[in-house]
PDB file of N, CA and C in Angstrom:
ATOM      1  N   UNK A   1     -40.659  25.241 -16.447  1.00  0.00           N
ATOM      2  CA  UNK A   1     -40.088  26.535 -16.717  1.00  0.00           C
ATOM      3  C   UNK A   1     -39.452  26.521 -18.110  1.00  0.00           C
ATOM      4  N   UNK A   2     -39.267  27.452 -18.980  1.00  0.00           N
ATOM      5  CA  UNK A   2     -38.869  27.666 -20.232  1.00  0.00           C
ATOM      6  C   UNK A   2     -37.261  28.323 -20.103  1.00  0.00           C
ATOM      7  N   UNK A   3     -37.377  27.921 -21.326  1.00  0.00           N
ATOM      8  CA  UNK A   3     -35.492  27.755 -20.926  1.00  0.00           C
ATOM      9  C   UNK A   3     -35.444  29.065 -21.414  1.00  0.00           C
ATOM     10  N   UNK A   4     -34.341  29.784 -20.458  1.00  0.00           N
ATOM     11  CA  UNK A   4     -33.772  31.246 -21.002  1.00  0.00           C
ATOM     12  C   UNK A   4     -32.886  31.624 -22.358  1.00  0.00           C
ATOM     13  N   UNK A   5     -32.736  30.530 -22.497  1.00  0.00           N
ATOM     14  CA  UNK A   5     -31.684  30.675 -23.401  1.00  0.00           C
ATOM     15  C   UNK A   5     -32.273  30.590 -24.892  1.00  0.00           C
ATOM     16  N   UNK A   6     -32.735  29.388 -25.105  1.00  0.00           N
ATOM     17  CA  UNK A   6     -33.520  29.067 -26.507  1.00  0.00           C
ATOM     18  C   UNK A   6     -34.687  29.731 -26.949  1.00  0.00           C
ATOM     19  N   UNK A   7     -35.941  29.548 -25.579  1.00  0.00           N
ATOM     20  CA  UNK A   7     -37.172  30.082 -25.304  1.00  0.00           C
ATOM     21  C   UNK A   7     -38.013  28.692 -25.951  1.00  0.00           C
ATOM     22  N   UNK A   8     -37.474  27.616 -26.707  1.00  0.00           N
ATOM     23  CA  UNK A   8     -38.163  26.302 -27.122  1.00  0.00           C
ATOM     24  C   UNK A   8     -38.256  25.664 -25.980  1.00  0.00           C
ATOM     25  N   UNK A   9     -37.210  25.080 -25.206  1.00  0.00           N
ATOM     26  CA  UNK A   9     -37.444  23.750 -24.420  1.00  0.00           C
ATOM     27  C   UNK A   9     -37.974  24.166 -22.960  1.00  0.00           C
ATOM     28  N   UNK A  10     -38.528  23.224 -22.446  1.00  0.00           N
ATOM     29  CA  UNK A  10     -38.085  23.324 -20.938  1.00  0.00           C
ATOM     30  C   UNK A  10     -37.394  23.101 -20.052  1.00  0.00           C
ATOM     31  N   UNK A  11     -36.909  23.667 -18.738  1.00  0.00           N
ATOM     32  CA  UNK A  11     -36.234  23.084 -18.013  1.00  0.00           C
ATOM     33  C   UNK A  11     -36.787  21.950 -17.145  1.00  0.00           C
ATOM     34  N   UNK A  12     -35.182  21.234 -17.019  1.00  0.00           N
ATOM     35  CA  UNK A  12     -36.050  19.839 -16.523  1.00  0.00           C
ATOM     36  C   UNK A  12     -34.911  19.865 -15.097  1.00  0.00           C
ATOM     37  N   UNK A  13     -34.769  19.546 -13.691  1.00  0.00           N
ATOM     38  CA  UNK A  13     -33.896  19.593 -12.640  1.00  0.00           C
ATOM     39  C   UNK A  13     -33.227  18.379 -12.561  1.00  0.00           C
ATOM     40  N   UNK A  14     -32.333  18.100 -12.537  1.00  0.00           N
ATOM     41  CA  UNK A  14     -31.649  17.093 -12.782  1.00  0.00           C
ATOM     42  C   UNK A  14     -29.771  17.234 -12.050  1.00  0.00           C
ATOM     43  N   UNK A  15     -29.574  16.192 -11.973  1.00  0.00           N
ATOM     44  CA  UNK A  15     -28.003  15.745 -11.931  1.00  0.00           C
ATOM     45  C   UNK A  15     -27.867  14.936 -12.356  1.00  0.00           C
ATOM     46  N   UNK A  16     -26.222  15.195 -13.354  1.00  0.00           N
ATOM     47  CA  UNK A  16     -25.725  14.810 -13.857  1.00  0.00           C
ATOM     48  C   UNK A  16     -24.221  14.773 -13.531  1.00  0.00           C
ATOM     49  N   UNK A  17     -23.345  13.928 -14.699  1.00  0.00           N
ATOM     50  CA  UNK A  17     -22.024  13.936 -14.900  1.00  0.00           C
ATOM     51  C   UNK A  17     -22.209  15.068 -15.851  1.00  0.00           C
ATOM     52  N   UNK A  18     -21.078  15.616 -16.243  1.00  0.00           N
ATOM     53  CA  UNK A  18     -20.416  16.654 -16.770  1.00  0.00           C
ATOM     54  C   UNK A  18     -19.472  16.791 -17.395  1.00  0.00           C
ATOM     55  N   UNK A  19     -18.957  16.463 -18.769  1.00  0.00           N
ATOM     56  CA  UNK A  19     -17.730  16.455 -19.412  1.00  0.00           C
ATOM     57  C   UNK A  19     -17.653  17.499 -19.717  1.00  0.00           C
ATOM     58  N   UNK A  20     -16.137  17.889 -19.222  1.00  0.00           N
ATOM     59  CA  UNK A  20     -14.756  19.099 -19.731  1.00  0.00           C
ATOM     60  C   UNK A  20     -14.161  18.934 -20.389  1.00  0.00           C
ATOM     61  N   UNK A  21     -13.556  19.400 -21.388  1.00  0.00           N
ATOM     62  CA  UNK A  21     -12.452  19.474 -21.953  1.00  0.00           C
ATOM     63  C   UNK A  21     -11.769  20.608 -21.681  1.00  0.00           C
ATOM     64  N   UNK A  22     -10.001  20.197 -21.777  1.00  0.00           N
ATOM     65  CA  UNK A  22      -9.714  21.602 -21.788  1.00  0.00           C
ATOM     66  C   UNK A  22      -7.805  21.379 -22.544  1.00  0.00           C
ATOM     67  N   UNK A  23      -7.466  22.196 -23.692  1.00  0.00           N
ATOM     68  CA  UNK A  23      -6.789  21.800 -23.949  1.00  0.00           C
ATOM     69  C   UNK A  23      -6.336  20.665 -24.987  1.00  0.00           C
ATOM     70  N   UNK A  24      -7.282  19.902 -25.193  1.00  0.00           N
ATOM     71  CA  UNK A  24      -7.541  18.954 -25.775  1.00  0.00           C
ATOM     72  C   UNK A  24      -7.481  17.447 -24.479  1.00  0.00           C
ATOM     73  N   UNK A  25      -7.742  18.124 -23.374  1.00  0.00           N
ATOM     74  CA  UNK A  25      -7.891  16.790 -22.192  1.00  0.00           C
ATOM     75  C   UNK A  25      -8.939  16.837 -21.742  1.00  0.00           C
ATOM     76  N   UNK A  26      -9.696  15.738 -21.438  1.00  0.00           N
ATOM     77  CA  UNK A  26     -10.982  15.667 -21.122  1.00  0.00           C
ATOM     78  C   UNK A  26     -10.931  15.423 -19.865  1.00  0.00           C
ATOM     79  N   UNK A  27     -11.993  15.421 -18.590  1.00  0.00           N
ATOM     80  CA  UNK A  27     -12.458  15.179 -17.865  1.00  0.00           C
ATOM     81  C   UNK A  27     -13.953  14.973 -17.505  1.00  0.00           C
ATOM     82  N   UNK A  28     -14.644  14.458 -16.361  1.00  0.00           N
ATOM     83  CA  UNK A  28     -15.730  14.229 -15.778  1.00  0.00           C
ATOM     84  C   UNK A  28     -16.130  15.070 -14.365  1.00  0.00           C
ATOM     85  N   UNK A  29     -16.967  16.264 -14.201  1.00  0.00           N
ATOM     86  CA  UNK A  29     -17.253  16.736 -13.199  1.00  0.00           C
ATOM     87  C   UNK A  29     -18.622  15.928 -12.975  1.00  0.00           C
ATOM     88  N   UNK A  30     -18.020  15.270 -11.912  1.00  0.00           N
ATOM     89  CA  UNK A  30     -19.386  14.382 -11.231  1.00  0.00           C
ATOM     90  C   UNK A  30     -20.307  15.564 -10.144  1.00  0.00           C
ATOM     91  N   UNK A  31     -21.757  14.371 -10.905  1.00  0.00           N
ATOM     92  CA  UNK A  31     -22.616  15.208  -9.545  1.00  0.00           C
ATOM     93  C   UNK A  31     -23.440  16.804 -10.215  1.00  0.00           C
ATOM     94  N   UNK A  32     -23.324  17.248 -10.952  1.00  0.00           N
ATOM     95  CA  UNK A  32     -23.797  18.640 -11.395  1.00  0.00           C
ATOM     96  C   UNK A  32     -24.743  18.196 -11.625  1.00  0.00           C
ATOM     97  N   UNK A  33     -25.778  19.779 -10.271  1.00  0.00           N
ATOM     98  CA  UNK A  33     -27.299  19.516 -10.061  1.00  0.00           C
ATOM     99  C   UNK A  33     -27.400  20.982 -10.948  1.00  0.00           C
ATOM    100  N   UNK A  34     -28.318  20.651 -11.444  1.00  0.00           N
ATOM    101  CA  UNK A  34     -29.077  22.284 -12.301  1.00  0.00           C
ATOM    102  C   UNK A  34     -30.394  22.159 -12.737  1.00  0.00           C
ATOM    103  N   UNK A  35     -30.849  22.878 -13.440  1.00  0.00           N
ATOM    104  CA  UNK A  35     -32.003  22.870 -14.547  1.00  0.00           C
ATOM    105  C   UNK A  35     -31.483  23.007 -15.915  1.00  0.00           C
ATOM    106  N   UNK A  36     -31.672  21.482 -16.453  1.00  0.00           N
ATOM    107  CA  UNK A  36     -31.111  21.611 -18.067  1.00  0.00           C
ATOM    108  C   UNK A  36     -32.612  21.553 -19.434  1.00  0.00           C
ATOM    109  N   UNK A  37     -32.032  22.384 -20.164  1.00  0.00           N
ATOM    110  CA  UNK A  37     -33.209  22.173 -21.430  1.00  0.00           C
ATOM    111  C   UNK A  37     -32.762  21.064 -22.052  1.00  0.00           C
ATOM    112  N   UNK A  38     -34.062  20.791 -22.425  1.00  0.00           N
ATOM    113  CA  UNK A  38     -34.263  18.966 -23.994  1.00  0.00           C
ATOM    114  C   UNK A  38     -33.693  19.885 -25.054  1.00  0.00           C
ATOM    115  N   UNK A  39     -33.999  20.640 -24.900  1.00  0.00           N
ATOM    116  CA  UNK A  39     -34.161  21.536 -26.387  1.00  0.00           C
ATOM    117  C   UNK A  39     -32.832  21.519 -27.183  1.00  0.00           C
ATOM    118  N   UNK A  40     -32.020  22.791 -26.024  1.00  0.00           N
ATOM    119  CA  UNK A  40     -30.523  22.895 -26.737  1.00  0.00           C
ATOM    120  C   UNK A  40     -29.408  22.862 -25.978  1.00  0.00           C
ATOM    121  N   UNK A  41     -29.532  22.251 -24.961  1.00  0.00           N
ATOM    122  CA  UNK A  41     -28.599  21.254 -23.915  1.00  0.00           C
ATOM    123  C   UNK A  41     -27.945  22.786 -23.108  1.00  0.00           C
ATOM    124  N   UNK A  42     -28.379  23.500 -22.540  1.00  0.00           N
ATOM    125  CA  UNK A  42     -28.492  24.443 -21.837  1.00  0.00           C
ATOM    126  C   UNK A  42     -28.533  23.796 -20.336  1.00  0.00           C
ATOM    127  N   UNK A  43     -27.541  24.756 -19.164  1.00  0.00           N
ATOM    128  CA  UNK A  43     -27.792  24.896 -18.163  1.00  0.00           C
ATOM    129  C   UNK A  43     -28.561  25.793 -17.363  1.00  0.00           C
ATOM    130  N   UNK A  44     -28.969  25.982 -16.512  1.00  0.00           N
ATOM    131  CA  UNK A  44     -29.412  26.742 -15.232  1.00  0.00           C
ATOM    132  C   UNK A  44     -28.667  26.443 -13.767  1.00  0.00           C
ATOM    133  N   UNK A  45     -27.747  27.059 -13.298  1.00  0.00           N
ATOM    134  CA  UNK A  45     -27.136  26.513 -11.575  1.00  0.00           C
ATOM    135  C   UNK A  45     -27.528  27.398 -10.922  1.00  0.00           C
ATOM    136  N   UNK A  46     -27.450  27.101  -9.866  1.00  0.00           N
ATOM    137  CA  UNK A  46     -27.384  28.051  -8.543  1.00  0.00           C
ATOM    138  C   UNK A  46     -25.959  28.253  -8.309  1.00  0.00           C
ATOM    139  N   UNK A  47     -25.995  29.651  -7.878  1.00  0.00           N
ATOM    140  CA  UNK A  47     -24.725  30.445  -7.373  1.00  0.00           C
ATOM    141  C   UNK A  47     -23.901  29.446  -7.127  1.00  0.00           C
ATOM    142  N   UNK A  48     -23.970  28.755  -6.153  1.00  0.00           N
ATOM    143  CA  UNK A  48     -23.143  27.894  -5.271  1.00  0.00           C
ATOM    144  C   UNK A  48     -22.474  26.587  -5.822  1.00  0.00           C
ATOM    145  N   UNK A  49     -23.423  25.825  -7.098  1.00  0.00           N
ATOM    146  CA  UNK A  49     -23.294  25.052  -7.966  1.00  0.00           C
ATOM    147  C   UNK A  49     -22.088  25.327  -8.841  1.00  0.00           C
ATOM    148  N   UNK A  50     -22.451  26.803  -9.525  1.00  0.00           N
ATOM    149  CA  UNK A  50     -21.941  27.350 -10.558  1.00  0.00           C
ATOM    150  C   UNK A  50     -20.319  27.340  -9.664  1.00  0.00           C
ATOM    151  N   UNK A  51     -20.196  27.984  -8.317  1.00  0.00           N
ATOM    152  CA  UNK A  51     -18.737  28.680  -8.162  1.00  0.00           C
ATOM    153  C   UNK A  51     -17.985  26.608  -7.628  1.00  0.00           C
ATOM    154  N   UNK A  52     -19.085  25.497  -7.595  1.00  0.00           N
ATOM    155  CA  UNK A  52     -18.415  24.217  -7.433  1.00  0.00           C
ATOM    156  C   UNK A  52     -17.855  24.209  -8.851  1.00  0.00           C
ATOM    157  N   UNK A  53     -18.754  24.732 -10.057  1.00  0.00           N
ATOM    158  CA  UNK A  53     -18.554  23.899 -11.229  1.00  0.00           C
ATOM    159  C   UNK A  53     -16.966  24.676 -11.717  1.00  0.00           C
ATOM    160  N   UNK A  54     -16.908  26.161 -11.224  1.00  0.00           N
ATOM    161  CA  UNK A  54     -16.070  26.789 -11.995  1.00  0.00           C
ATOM    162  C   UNK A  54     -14.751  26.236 -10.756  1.00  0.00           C
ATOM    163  N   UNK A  55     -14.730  25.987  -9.964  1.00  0.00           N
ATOM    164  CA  UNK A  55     -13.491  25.547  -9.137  1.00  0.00           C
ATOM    165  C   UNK A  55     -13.048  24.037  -9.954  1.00  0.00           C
ATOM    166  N   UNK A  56     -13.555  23.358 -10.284  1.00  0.00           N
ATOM    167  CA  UNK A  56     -13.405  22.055 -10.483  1.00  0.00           C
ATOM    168  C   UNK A  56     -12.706  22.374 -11.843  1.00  0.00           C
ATOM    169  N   UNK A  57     -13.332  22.925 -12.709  1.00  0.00           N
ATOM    170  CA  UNK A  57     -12.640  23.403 -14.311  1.00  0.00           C
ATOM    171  C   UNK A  57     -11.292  23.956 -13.821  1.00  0.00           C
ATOM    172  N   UNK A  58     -11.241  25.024 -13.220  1.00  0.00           N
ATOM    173  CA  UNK A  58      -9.720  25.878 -12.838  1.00  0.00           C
ATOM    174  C   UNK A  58      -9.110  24.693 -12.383  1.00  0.00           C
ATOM    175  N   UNK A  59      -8.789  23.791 -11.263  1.00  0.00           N
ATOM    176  CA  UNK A  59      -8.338  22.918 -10.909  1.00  0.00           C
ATOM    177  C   UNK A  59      -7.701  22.078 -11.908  1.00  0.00           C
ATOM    178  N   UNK A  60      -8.347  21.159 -12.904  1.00  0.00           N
ATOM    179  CA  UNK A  60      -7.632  20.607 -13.543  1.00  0.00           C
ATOM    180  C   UNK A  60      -7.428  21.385 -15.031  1.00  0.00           C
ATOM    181  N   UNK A  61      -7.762  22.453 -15.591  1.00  0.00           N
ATOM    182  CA  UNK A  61      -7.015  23.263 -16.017  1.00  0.00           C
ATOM    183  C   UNK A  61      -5.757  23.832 -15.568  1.00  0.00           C
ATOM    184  N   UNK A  62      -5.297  23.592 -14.180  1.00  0.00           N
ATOM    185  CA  UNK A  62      -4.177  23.504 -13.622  1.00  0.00           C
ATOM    186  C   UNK A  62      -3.466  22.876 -13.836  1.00  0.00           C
ATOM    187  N   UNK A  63      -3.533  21.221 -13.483  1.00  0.00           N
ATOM    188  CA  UNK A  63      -3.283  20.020 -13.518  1.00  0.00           C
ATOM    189  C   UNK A  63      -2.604  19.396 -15.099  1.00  0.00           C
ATOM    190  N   UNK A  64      -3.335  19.905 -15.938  1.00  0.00           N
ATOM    191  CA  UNK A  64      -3.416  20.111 -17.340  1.00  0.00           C
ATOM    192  C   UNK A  64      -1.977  21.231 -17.708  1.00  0.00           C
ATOM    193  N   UNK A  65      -1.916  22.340 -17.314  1.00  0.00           N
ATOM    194  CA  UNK A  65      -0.947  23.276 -17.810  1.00  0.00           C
ATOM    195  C   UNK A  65       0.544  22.789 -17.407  1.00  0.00           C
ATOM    196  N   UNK A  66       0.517  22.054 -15.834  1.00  0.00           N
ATOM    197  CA  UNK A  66       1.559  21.984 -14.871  1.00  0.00           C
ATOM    198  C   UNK A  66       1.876  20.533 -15.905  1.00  0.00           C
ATOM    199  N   UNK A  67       1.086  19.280 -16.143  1.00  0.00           N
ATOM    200  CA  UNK A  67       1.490  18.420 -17.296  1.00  0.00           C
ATOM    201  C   UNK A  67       2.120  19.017 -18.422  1.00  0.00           C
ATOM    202  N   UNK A  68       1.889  20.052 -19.231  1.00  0.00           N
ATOM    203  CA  UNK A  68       2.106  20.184 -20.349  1.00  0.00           C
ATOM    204  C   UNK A  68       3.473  21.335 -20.051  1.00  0.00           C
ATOM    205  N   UNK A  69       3.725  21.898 -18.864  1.00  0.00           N
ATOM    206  CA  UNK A  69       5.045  22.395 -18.652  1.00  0.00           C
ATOM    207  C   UNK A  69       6.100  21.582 -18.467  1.00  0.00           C
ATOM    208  N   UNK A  70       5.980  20.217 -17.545  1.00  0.00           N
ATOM    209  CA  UNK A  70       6.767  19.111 -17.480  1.00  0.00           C
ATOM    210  C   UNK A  70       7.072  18.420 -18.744  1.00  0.00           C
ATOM    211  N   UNK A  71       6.579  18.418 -19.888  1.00  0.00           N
ATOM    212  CA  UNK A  71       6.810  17.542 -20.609  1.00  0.00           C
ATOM    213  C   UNK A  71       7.307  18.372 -21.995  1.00  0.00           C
TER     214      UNK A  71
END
């Protein structure tokens, strides 16, 4: 399948790790299944993927704010 985004690469299905930043703090969302392009490092998720991937970001974007209020 051709990637939506670029229209060069293809998608390839895969899981992976996942680095966040946020803030200037990094993290690792393990496990993210999608369709990614070679091309220009593009995702594709499913609904269900996407609302794991966006819970996991809010979470320690939490974690992250509640640190930087304590200190």
């Amino acid at each position: 399948m051709q990637c939506p985004f670029c229209g060069e690469g293809s998608l390839v299905h895969q899981t992976r790790d996942m680095p966040y930043t946020y803030d200037g703090e990094s993290t690792v969302i393990p496990n993210v299944t999608g369709d990614f392009c070679g091309a220009c490092g593009e995702c594709v998720f499913t609904d269900r993927e996407s609302k794991r991937i966006g819970d996991a970001m809010l979470a320690f974007n939490k974690a992250v704010n509640a640190r930087n209020a304590a200190a």
